[in-house]
C-alpha atoms as a PDB file:
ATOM      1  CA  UNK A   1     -44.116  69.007 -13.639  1.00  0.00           C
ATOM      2  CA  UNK A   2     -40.861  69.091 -11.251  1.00  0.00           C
ATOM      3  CA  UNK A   3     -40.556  65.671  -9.514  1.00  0.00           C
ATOM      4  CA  UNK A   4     -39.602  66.422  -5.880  1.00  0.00           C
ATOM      5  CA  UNK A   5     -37.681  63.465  -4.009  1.00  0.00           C
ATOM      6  CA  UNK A   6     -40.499  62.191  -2.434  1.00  0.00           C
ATOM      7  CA  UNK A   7     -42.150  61.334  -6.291  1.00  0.00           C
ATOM      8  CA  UNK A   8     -38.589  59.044  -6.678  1.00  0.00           C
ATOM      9  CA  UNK A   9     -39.116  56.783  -3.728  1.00  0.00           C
ATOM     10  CA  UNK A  10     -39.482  53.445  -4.453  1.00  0.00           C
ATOM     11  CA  UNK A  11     -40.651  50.429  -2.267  1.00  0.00           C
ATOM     12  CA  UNK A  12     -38.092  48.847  -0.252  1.00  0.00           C
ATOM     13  CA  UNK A  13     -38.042  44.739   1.133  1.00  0.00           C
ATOM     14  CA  UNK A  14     -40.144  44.150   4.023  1.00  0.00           C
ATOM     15  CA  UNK A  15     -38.703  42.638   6.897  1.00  0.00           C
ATOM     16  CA  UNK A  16     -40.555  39.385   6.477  1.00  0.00           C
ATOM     17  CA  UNK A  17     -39.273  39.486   2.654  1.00  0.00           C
ATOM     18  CA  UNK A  18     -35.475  39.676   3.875  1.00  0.00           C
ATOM     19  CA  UNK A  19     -35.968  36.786   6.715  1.00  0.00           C
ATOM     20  CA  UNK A  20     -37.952  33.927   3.530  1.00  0.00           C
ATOM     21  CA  UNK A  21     -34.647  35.303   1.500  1.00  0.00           C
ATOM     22  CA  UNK A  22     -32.466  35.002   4.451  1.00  0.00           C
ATOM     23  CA  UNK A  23     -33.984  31.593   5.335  1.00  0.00           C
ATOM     24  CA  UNK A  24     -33.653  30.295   1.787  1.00  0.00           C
ATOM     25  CA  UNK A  25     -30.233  30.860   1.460  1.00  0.00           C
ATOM     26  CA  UNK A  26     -29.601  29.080   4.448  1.00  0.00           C
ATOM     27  CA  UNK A  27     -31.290  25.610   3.553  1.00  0.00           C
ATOM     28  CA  UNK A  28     -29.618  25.693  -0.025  1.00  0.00           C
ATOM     29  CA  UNK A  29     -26.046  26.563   2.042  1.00  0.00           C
ATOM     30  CA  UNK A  30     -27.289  23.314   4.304  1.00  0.00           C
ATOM     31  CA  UNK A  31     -27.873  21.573   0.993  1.00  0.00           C
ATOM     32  CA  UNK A  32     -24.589  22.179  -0.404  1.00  0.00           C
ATOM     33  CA  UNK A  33     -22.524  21.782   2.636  1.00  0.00           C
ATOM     34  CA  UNK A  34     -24.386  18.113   2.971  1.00  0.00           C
ATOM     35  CA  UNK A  35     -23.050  17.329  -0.808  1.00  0.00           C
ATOM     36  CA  UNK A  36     -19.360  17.196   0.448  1.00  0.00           C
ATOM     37  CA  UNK A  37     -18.881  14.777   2.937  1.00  0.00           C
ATOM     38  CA  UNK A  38     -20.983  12.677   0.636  1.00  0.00           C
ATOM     39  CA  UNK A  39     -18.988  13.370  -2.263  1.00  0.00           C
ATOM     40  CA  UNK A  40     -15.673  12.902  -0.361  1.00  0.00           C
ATOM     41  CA  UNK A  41     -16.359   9.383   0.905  1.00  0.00           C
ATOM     42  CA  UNK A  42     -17.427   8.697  -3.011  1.00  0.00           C
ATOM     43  CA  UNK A  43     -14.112   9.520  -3.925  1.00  0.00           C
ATOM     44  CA  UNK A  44     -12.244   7.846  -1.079  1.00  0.00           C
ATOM     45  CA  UNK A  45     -14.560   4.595  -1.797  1.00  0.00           C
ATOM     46  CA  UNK A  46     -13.498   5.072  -5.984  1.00  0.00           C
ATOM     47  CA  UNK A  47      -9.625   5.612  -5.097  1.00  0.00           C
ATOM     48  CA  UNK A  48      -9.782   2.464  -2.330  1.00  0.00           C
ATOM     49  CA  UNK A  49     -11.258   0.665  -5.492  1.00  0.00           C
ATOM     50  CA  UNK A  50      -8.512   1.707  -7.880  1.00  0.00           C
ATOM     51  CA  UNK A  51      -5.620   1.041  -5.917  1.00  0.00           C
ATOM     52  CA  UNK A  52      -7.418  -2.351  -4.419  1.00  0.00           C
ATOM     53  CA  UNK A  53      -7.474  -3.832  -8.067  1.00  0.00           C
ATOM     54  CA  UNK A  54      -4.342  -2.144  -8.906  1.00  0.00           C
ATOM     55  CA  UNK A  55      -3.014  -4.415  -6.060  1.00  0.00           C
ATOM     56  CA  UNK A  56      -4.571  -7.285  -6.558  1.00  0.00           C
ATOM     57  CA  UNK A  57      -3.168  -7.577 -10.305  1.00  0.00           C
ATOM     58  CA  UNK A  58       0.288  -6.890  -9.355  1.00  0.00           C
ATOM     59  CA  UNK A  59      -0.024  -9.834  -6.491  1.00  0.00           C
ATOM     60  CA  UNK A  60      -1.628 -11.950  -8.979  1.00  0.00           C
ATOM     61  CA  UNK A  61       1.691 -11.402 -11.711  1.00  0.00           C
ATOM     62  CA  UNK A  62       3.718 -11.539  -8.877  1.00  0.00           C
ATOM     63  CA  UNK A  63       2.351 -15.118  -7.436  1.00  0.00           C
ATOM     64  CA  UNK A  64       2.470 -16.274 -10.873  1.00  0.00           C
ATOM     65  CA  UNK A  65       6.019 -14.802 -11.584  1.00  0.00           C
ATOM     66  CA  UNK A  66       7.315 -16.597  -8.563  1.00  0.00           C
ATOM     67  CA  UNK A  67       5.604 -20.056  -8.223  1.00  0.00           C
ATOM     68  CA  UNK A  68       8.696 -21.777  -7.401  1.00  0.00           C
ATOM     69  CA  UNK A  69       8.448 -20.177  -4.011  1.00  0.00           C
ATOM     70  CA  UNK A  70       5.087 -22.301  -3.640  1.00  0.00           C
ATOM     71  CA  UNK A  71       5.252 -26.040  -3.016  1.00  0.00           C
ATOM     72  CA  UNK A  72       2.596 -28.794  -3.547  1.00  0.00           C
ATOM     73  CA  UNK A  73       4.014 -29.484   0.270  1.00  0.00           C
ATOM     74  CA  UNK A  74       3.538 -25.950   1.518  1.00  0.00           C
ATOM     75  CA  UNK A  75      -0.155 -26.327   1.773  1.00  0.00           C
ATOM     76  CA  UNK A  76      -1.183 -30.594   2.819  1.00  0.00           C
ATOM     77  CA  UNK A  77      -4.292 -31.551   1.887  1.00  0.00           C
ATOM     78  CA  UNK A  78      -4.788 -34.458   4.142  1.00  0.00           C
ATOM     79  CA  UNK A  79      -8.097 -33.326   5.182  1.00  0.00           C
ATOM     80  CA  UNK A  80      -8.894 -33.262   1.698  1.00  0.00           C
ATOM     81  CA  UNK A  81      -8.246 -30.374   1.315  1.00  0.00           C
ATOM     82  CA  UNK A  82      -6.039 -27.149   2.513  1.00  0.00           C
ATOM     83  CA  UNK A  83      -7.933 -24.010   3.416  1.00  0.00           C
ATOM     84  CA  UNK A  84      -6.278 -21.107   5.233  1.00  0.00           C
ATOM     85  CA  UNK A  85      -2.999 -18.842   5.282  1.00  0.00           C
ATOM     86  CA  UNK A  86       0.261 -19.620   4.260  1.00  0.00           C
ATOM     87  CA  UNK A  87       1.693 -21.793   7.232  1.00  0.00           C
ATOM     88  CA  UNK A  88       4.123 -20.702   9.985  1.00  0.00           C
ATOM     89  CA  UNK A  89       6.342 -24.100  10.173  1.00  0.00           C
ATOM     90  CA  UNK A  90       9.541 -24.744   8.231  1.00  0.00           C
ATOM     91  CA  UNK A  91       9.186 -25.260   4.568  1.00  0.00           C
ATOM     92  CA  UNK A  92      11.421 -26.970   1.577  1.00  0.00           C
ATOM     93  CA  UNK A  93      14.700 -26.955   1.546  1.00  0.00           C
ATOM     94  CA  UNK A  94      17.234 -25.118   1.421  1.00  0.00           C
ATOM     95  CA  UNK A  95      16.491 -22.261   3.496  1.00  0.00           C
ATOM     96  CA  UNK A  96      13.901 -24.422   5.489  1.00  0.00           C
ATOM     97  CA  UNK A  97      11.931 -21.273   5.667  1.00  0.00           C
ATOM     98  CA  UNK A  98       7.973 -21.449   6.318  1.00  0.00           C
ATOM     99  CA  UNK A  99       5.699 -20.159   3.339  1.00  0.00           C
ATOM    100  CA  UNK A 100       4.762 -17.174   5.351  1.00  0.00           C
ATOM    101  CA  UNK A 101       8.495 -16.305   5.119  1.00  0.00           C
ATOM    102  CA  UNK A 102       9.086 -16.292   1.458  1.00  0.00           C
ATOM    103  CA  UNK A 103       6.150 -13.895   0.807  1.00  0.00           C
ATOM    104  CA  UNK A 104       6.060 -11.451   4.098  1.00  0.00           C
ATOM    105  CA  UNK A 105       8.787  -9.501   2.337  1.00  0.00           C
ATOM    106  CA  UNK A 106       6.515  -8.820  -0.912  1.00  0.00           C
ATOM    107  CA  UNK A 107       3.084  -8.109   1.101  1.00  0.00           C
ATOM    108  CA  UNK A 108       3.484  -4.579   1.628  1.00  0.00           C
ATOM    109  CA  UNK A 109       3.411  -2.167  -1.222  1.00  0.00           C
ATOM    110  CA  UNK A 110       6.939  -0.483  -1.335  1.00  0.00           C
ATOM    111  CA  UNK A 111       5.935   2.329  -3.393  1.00  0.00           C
ATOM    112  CA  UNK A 112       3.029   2.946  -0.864  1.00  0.00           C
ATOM    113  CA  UNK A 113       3.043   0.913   2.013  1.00  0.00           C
ATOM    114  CA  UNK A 114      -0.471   2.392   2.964  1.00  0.00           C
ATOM    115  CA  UNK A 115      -1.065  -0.963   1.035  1.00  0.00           C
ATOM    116  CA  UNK A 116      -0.477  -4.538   1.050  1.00  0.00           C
ATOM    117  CA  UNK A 117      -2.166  -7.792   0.064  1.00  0.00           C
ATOM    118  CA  UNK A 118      -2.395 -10.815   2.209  1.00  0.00           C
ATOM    119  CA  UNK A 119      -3.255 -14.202   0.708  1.00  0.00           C
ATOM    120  CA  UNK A 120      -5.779 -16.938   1.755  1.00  0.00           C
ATOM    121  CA  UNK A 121      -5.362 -20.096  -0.093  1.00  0.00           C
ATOM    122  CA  UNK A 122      -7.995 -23.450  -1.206  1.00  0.00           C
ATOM    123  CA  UNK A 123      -6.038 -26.451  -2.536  1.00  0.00           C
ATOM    124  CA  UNK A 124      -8.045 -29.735  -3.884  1.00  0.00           C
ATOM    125  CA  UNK A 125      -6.499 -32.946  -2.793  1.00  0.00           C
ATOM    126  CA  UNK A 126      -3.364 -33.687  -4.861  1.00  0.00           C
ATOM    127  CA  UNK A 127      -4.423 -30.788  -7.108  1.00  0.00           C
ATOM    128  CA  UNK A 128      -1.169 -29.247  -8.593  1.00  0.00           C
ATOM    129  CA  UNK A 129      -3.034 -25.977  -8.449  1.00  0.00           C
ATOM    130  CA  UNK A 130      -4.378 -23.910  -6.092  1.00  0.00           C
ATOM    131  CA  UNK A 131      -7.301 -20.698  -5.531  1.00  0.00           C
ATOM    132  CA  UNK A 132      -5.369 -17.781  -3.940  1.00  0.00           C
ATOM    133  CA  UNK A 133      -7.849 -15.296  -2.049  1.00  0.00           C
ATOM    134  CA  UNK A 134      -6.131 -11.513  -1.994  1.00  0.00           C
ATOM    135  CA  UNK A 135      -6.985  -9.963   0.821  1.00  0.00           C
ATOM    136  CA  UNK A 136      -5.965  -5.702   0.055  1.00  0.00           C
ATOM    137  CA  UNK A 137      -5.569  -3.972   3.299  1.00  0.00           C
ATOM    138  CA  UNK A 138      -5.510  -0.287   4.030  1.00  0.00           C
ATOM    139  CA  UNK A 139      -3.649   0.999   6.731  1.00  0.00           C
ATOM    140  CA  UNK A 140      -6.822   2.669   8.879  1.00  0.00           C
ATOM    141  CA  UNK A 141      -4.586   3.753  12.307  1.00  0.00           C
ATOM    142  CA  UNK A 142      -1.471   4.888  10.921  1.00  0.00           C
ATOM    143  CA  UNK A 143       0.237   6.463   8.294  1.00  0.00           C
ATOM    144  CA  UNK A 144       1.377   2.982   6.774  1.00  0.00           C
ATOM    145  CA  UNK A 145       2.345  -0.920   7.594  1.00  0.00           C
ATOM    146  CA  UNK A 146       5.229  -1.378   9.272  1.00  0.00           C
ATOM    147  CA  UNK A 147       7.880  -4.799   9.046  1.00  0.00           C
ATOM    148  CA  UNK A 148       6.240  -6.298  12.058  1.00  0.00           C
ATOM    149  CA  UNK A 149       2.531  -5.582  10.701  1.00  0.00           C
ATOM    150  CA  UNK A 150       3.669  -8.968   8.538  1.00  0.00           C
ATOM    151  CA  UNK A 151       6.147 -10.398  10.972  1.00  0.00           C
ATOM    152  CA  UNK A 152       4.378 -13.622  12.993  1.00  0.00           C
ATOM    153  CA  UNK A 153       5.432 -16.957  14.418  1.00  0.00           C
ATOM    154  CA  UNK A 154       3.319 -19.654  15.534  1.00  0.00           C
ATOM    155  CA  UNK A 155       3.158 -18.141  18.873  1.00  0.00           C
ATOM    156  CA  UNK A 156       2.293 -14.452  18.137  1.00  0.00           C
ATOM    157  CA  UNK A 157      -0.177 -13.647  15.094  1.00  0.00           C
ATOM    158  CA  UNK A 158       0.612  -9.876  13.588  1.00  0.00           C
ATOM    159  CA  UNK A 159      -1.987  -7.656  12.244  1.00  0.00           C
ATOM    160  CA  UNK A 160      -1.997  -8.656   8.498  1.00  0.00           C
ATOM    161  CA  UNK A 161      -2.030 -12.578   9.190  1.00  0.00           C
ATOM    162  CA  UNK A 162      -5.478 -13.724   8.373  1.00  0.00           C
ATOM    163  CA  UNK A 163      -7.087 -15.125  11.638  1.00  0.00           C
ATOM    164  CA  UNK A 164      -9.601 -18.475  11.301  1.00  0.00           C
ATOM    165  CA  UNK A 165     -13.309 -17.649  12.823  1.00  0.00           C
ATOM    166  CA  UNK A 166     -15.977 -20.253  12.930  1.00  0.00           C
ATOM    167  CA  UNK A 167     -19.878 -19.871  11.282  1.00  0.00           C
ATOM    168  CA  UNK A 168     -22.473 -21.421  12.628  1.00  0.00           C
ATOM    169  CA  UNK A 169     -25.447 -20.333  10.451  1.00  0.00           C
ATOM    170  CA  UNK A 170     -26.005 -18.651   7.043  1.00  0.00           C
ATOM    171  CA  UNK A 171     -29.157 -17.980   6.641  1.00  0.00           C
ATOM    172  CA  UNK A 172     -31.330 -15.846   3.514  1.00  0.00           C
ATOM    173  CA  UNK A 173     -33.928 -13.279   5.180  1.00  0.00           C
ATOM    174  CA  UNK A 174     -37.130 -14.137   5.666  1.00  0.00           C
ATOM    175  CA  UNK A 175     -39.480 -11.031   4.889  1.00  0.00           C
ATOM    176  CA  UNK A 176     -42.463 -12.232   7.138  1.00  0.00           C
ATOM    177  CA  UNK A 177     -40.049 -12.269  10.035  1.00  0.00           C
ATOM    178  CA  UNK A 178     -39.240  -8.753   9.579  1.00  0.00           C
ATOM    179  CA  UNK A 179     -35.630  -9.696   8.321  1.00  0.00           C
ATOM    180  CA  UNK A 180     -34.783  -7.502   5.809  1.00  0.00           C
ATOM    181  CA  UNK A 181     -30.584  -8.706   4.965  1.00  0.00           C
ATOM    182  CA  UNK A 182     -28.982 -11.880   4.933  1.00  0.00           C
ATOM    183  CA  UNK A 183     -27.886 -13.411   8.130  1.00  0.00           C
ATOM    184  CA  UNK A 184     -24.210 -15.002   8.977  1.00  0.00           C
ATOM    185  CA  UNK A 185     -23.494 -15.596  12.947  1.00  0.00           C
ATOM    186  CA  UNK A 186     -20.263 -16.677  14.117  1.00  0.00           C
ATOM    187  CA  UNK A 187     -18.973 -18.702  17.415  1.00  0.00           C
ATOM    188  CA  UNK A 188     -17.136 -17.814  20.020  1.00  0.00           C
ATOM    189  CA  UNK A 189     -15.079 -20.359  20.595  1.00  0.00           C
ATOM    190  CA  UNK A 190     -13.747 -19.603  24.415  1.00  0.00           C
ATOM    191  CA  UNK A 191     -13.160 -16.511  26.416  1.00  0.00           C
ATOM    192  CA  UNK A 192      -9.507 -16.204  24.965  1.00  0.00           C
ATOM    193  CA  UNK A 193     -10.709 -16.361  21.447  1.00  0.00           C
ATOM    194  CA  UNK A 194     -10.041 -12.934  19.124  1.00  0.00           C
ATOM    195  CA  UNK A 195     -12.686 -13.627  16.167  1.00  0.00           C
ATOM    196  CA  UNK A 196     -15.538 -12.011  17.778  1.00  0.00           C
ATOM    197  CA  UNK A 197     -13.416  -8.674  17.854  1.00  0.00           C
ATOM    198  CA  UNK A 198     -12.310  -8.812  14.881  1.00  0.00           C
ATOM    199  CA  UNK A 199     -15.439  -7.952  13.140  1.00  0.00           C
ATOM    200  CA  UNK A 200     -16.248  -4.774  12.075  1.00  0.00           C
ATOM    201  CA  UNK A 201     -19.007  -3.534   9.117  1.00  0.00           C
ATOM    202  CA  UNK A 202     -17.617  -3.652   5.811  1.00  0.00           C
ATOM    203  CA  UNK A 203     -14.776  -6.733   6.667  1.00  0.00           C
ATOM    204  CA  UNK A 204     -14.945  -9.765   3.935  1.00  0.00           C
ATOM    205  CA  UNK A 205     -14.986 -13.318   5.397  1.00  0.00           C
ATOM    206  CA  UNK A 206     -14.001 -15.892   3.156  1.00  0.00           C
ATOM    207  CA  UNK A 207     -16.373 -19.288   3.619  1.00  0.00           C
ATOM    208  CA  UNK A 208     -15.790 -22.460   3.784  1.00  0.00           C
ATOM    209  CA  UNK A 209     -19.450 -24.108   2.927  1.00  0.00           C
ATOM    210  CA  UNK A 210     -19.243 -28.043   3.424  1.00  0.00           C
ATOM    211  CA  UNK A 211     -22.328 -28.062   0.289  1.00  0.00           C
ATOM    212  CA  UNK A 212     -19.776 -26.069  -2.141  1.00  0.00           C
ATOM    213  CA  UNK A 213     -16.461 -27.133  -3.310  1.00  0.00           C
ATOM    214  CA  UNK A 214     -14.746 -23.750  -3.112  1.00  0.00           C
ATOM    215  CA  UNK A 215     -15.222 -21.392  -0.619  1.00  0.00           C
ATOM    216  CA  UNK A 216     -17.206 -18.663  -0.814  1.00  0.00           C
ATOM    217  CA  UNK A 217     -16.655 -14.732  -0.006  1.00  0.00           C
ATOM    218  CA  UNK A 218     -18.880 -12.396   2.068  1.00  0.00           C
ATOM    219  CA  UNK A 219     -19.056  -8.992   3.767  1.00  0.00           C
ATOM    220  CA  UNK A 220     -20.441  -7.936   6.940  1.00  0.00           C
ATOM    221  CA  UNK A 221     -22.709  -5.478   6.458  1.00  0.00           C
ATOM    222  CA  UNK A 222     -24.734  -4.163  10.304  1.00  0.00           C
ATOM    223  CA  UNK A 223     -24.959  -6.328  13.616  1.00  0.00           C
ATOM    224  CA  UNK A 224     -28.210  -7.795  14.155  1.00  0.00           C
ATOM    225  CA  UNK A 225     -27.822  -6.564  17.650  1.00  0.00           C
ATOM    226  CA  UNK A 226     -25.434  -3.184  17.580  1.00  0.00           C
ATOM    227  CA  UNK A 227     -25.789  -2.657  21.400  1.00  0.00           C
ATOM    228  CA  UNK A 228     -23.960  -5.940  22.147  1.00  0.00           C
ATOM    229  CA  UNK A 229     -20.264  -4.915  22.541  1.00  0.00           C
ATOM    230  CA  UNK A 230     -18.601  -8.048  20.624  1.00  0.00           C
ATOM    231  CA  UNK A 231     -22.095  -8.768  18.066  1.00  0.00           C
ATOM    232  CA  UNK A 232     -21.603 -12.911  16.734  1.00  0.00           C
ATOM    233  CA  UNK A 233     -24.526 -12.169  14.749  1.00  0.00           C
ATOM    234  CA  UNK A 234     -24.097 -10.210  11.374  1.00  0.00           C
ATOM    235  CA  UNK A 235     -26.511  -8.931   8.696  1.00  0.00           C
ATOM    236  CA  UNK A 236     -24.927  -9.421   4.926  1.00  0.00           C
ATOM    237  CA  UNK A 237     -23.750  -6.427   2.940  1.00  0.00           C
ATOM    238  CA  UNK A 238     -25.547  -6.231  -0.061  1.00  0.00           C
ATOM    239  CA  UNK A 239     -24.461  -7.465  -3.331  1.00  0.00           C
ATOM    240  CA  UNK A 240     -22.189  -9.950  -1.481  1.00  0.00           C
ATOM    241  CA  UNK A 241     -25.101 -11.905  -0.138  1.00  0.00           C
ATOM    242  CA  UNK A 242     -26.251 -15.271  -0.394  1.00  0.00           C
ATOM    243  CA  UNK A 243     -27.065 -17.095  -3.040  1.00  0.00           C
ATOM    244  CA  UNK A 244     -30.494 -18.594  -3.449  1.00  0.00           C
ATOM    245  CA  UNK A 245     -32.266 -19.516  -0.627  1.00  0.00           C
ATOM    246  CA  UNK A 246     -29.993 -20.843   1.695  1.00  0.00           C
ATOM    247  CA  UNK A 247     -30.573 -21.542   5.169  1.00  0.00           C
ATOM    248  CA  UNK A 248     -27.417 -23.555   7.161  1.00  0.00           C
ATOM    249  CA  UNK A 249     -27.604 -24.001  10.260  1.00  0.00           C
ATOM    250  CA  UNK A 250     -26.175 -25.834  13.492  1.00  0.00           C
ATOM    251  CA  UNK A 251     -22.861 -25.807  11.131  1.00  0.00           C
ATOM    252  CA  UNK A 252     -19.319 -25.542  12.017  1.00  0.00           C
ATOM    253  CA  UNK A 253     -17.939 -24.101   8.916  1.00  0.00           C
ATOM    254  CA  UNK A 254     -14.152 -22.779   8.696  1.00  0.00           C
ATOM    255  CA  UNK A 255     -14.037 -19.007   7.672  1.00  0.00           C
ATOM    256  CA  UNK A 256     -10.629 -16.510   7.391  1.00  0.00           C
ATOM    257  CA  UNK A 257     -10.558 -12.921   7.789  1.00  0.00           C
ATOM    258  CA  UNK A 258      -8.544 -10.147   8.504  1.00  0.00           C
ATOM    259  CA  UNK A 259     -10.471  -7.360  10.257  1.00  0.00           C
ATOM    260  CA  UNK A 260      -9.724  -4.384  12.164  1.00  0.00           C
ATOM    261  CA  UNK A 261      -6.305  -3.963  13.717  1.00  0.00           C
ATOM    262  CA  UNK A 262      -4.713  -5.659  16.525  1.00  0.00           C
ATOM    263  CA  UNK A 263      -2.510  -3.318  18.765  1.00  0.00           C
ATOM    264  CA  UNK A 264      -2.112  -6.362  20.920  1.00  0.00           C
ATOM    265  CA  UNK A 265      -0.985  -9.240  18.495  1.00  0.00           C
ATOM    266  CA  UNK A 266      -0.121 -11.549  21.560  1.00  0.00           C
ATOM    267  CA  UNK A 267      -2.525 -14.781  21.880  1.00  0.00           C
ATOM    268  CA  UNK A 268      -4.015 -13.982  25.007  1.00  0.00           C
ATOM    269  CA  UNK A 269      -3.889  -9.903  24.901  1.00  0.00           C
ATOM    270  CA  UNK A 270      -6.125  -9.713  21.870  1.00  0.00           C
ATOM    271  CA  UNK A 271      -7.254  -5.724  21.331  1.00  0.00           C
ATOM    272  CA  UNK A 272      -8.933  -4.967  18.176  1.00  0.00           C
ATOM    273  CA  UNK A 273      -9.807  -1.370  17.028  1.00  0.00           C
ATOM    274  CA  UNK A 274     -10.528   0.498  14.361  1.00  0.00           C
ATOM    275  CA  UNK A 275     -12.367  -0.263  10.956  1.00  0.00           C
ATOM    276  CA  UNK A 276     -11.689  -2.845   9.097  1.00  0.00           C
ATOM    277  CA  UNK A 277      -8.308  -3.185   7.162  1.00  0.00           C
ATOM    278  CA  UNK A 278      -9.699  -5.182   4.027  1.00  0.00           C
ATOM    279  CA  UNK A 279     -10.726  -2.660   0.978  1.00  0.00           C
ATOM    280  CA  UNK A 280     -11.105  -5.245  -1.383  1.00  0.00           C
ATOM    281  CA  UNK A 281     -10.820  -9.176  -2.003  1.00  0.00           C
ATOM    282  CA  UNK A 282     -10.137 -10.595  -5.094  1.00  0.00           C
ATOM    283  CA  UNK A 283      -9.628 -14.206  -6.690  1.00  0.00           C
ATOM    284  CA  UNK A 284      -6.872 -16.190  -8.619  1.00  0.00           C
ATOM    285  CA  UNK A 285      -5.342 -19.035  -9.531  1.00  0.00           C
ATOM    286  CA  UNK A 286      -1.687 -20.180  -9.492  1.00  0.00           C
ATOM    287  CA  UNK A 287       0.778 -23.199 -10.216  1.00  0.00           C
ATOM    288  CA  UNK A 288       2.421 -25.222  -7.379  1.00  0.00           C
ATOM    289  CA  UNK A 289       5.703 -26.468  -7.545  1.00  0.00           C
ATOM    290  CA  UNK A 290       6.108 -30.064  -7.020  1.00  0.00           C
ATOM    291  CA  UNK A 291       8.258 -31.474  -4.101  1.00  0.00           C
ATOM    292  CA  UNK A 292      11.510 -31.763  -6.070  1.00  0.00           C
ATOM    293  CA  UNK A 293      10.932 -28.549  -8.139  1.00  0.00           C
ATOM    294  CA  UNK A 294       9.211 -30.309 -11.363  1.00  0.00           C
ATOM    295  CA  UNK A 295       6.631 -28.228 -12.646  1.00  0.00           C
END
């Protein structure tokens, strides 16, 4: 038998075959596409990580490496204790230089200055030693931090000098209420002052709790209220929630932070924008120098 071409025909696609095809294709291309913004924040999240520890370590040797720097009389603990930033008067002699001066120079990365570390400190009374919070910042506006990102007097506070907030209440959720996070709120203290704007989802606050000896660290996770345009009140990132069930309230408890950036850095002009500038904190402990340089 001769086949003639109509015996080698064979059955095409159907239209409605090519548009499921056409359609399929198109939600695994969605499904792909969705993969890479995910996995590029996972990576930018893993460096921040690396090069926040990374950091933190060299500040740590460094700290360590250069105690003498760091007087017993740098950081008074006639409250009975010191809590806070390296302070902005005159130091020891000879230079008669303020803390803040002796380290600016060092707080910026000089092989990247995308980078520096900023340091919080908690001294016991007449303790000869002291806890050093490292704060790592990220540049988030600009390509890096600049010489007067760490230059401040007592009049005008740059970017990378940690800024004292006051909380009022830390509080555990409470399920029945429908809470569903940890709860920190924060006061304003009057209309000229900056902590309110300085908070920003993902920023660590470092605690002063007047039930705990040392301070304790947290991270802002959402505002309880996101359409109020300076929030006070702050869910709890988890993993650096509270611990146990505690519930503090009608408190005045000293906190530090760094925050997002101020383009403004004058007192009264305060203009905080972008994320925060805190990728990590991290914890250590270093040797004072006595008054008259004993060790």
């Amino acid at each position: 038998m001769i086949q003639t071409p109509n015996n080698l025909r064979r059955r095409g696609f159907t239209f409605a075959e090519i548009l499921f095809a056409v359609m399929i294709l198109g939600i695994g291309f969605i499904m792909i596409a969705g993969v890479f913004p995910v996995a590029l924040q996972q990576a930018q999240l893993t460096r921040a990580d690396a090069a926040a520890a990374a950091i933190s370590e060299s500040a740590s040797r460094w700290l360590s490496n250069n105690s003498n720097v760091l007087h017993t009389d740098d950081f008074p603990t006639t409250a009975g204790y010191f809590f806070g930033p390296p302070l902005l008067t005159p130091g020891h002699p000879p230079d008669n230089l303020s803390t803040w001066e002796h380290l600016r120079g060092n707080l910026i990365i000089k092989s990247d200055p995308r980078y520096a570390w900023v340091p919080v400190i908690f001294r016991e009374q007449n303790a000869s030693e002291a806890i050093v919070f490292l704060f790592v910042c990220e540049s988030q506006l600009d390509a890096s931090f600049i010489n007067a990102d760490v230059n401040t007097t007592t009049s005008l506070k740059c970017t990378l000098y940690p800024r004292v907030a006051t909380v009022t209440q830390l509080a555990a959720a409470k399920p029945l209420l429908g809470q569903l996070a940890d709860r920190i709120t924060f006061k304003q203290q009057n209309a000229t002052d900056p902590s309110p704007n300085m908070l920003a989802t993902g920023a660590y606050v470092v605690v002063k709790r007047s039930d705990k000896t040392f301070p304790n660290i947290y991270r802002l996770g959402n505002p309880v209220d996101p359409t109020l345009s300076t929030p006070l009140e702050w869910e709890l990132m988890p993993g650096h929630d509270l611990a146990g069930d505690v519930d503090l309230t009608n408190a005045t408890l000293p906190a530090y932070m760094i925050g997002r950036r101020n383009i403004t850095p004058d007192l009264n002009q305060n203009s905080f924008t972008g994320p925060p500038q805190d990728i990590g904190i991290y914890q250590t402990t270093i040797h004072l120098t006595s008054e008259h340089g004993n060790q």
